[in-house]
N, C-alpha and C. Protein backbone atom coordinates (compact mmCIF):
# COMPACT_ATOMS: atom_id res chain seq x y z
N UNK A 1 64.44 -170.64 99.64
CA UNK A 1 63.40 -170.29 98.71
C UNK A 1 62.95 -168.85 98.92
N UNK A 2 62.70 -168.34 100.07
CA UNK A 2 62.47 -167.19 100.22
C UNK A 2 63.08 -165.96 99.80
N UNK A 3 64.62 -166.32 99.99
CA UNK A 3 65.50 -165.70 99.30
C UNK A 3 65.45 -165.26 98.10
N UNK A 4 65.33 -166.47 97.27
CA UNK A 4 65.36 -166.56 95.67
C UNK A 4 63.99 -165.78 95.81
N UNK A 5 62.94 -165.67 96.19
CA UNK A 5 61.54 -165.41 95.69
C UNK A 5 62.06 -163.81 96.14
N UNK A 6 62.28 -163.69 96.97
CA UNK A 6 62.78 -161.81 96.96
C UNK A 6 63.45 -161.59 95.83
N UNK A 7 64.18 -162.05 96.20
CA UNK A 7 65.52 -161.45 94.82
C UNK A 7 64.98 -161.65 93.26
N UNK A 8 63.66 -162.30 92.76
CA UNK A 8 63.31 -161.90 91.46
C UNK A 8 61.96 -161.35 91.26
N UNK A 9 61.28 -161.36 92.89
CA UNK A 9 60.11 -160.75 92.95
C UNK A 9 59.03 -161.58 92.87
N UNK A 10 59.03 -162.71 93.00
CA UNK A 10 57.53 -163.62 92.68
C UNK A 10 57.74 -164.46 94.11
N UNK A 11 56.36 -165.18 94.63
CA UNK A 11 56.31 -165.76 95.96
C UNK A 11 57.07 -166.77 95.51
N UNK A 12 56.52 -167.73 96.88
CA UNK A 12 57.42 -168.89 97.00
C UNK A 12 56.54 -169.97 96.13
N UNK A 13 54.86 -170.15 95.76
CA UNK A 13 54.17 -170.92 95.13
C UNK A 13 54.54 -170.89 93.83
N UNK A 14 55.15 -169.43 93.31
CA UNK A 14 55.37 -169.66 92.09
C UNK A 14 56.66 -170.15 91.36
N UNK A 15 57.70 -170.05 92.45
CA UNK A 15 59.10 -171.08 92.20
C UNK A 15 58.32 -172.22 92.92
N UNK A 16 57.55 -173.00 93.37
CA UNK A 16 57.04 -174.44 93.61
C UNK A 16 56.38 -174.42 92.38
N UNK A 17 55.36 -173.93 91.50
CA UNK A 17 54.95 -174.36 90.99
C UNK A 17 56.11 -174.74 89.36
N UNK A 18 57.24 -174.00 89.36
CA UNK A 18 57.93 -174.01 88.31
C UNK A 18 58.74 -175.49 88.80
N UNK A 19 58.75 -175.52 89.79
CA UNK A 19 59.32 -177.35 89.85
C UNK A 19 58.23 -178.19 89.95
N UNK A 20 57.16 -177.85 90.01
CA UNK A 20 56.04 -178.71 89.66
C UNK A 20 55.88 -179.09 88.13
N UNK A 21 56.32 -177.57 87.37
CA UNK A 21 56.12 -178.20 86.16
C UNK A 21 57.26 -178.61 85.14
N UNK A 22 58.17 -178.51 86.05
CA UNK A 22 60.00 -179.16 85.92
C UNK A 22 60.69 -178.39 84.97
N UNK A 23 60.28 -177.02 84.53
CA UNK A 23 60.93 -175.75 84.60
C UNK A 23 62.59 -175.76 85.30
N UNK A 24 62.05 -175.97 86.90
CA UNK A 24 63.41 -175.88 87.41
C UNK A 24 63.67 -176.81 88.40
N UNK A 25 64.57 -177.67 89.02
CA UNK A 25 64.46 -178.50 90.32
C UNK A 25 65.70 -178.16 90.58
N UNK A 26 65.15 -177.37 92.16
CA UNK A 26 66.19 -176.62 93.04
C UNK A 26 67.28 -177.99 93.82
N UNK A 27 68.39 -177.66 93.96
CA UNK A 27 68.76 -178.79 94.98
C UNK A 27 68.29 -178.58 96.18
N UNK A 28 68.63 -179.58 97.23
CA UNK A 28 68.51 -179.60 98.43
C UNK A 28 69.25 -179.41 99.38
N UNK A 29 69.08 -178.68 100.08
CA UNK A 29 70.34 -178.32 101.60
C UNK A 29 69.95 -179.62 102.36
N UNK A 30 71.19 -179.85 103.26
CA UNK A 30 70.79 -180.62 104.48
C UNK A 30 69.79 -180.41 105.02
N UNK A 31 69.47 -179.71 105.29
CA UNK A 31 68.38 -178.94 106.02
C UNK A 31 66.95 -178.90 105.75
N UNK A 32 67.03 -179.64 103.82
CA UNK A 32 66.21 -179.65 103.57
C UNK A 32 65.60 -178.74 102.55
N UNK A 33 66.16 -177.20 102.38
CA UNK A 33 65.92 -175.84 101.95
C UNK A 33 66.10 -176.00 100.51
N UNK A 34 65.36 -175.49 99.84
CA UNK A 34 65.69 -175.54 98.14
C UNK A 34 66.94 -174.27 97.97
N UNK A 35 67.73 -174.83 97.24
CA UNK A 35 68.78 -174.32 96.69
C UNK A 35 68.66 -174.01 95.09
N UNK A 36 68.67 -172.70 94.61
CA UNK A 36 68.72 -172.26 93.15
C UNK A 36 69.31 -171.77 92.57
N UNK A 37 70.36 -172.36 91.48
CA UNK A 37 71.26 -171.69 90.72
C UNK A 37 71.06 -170.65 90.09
N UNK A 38 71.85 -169.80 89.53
CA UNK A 38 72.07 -168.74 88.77
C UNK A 38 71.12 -168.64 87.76
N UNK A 39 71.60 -169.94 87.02
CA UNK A 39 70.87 -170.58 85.73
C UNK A 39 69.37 -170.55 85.87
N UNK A 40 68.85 -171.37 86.95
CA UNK A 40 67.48 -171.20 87.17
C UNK A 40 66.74 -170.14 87.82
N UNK A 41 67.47 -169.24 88.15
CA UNK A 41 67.00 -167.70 88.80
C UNK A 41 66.60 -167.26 87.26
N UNK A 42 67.25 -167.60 86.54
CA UNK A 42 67.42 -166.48 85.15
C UNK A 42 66.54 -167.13 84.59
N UNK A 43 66.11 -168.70 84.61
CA UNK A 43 64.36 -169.56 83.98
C UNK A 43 63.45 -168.94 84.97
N UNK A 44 63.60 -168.58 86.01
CA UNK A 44 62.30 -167.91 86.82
C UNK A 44 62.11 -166.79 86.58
N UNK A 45 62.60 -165.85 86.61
CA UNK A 45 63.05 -164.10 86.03
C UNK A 45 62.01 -164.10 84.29
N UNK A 46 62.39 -165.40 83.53
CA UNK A 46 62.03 -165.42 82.57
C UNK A 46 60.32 -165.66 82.55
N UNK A 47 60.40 -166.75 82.97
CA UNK A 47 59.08 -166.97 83.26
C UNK A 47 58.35 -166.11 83.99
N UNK A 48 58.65 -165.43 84.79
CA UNK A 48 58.03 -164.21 85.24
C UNK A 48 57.37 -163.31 84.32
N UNK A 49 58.67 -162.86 83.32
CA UNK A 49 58.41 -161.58 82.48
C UNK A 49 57.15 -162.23 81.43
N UNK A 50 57.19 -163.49 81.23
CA UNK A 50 56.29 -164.08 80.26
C UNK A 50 54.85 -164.28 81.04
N UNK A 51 54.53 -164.75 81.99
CA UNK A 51 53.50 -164.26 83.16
C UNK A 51 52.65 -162.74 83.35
N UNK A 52 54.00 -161.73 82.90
CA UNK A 52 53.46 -160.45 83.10
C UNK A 52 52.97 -160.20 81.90
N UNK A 53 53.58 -160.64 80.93
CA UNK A 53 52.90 -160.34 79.40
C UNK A 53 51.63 -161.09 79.28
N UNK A 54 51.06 -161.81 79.97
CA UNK A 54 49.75 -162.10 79.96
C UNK A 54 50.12 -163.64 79.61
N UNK A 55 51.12 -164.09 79.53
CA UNK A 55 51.18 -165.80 79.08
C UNK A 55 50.69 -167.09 80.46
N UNK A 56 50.03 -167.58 80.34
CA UNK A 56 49.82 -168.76 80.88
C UNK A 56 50.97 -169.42 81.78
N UNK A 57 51.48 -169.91 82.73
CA UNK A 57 52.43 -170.47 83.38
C UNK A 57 52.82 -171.59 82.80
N UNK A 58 52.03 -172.20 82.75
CA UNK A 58 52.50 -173.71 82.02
C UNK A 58 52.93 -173.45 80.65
N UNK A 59 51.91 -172.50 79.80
CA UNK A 59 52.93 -172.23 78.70
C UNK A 59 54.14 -171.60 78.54
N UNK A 60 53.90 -170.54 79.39
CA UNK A 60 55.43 -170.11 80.08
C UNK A 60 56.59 -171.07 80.24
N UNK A 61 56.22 -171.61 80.72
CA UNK A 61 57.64 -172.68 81.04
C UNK A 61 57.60 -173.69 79.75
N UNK A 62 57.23 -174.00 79.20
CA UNK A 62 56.93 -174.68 77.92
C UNK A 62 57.82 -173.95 76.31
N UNK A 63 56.95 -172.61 76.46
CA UNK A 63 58.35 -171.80 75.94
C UNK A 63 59.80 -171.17 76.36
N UNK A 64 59.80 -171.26 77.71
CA UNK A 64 61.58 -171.79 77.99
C UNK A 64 62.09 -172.72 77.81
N UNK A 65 61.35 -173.83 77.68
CA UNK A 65 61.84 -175.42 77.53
C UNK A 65 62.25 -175.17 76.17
N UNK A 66 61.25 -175.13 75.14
CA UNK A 66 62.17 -174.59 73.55
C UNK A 66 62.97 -173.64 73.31
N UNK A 67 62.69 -172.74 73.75
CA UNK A 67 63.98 -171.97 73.76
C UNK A 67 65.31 -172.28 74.48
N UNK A 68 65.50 -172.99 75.46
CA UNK A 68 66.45 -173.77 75.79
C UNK A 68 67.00 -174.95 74.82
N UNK A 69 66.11 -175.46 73.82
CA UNK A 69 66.30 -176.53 73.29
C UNK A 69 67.10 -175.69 72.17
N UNK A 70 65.98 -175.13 71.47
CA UNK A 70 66.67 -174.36 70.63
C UNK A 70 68.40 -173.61 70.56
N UNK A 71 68.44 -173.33 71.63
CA UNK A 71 69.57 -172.60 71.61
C UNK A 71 70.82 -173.83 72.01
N UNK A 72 70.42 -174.76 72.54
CA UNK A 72 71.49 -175.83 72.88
C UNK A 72 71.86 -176.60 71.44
N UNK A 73 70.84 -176.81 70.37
CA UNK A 73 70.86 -177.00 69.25
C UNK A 73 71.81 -176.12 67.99
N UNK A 74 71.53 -174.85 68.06
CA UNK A 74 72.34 -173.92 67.72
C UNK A 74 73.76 -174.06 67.80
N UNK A 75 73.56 -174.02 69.32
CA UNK A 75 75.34 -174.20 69.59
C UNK A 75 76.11 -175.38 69.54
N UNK A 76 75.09 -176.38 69.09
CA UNK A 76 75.93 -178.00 68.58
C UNK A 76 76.36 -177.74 67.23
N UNK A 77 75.42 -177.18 66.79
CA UNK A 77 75.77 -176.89 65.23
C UNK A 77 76.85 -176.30 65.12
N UNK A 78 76.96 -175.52 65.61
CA UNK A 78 78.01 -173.92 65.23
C UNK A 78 79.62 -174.93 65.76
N UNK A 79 79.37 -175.80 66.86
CA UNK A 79 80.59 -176.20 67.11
C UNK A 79 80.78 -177.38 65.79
N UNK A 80 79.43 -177.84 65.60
CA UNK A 80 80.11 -179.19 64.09
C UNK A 80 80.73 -178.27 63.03
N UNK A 81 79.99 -177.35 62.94
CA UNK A 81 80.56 -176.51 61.38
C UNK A 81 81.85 -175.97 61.39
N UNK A 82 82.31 -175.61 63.26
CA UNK A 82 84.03 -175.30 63.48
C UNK A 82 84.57 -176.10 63.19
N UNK A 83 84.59 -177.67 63.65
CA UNK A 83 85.34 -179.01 63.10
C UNK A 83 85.24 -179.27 61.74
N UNK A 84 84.29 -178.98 61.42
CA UNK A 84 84.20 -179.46 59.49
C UNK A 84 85.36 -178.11 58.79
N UNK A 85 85.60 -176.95 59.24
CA UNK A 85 86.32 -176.09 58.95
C UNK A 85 87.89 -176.68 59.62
């Protein structure tokens, strides 16, 4: 965790609080240690920049959740409309 919290610049409460609000859930090392993908570095990074713009956390992560939706939606489409072609 510490790691990840250097490498995008925010503490460690604020990647806990983004799995608090299920934003992101890191795996687990043996050891116990939260482990964070690529993918969810780049939902924290995000949520960050939306934090600095003055947005709310919880709404923060609320508008990554749609925008995630959104865009997974998009790209179902775009693949039905290749098969219908």
């Amino acid at each position: 965790m510490g790691r990840a919290a250097a490498i995008i610049g925010v503490s460690h409460d604020f990647l806990r609080r983004l799995g608090e609000l299920k934003l992101i859930t890191p795996l687990r090392s043996p050891g116990g240690h939260r482990r964070y993908s690529k993918y969810q570095l780049r939902l924290a990074i995000r949520a960050r920049e939306l934090c600095d713009r003055g947005t709310p956390l919880e709404a923060a992560c609320r508008i990554i959740i749609l925008e995630d939706q959104l865009e997974e939606a998009l790209r179902i489409n775009r693949e039905r409309l290749t098969e219908i072609d």
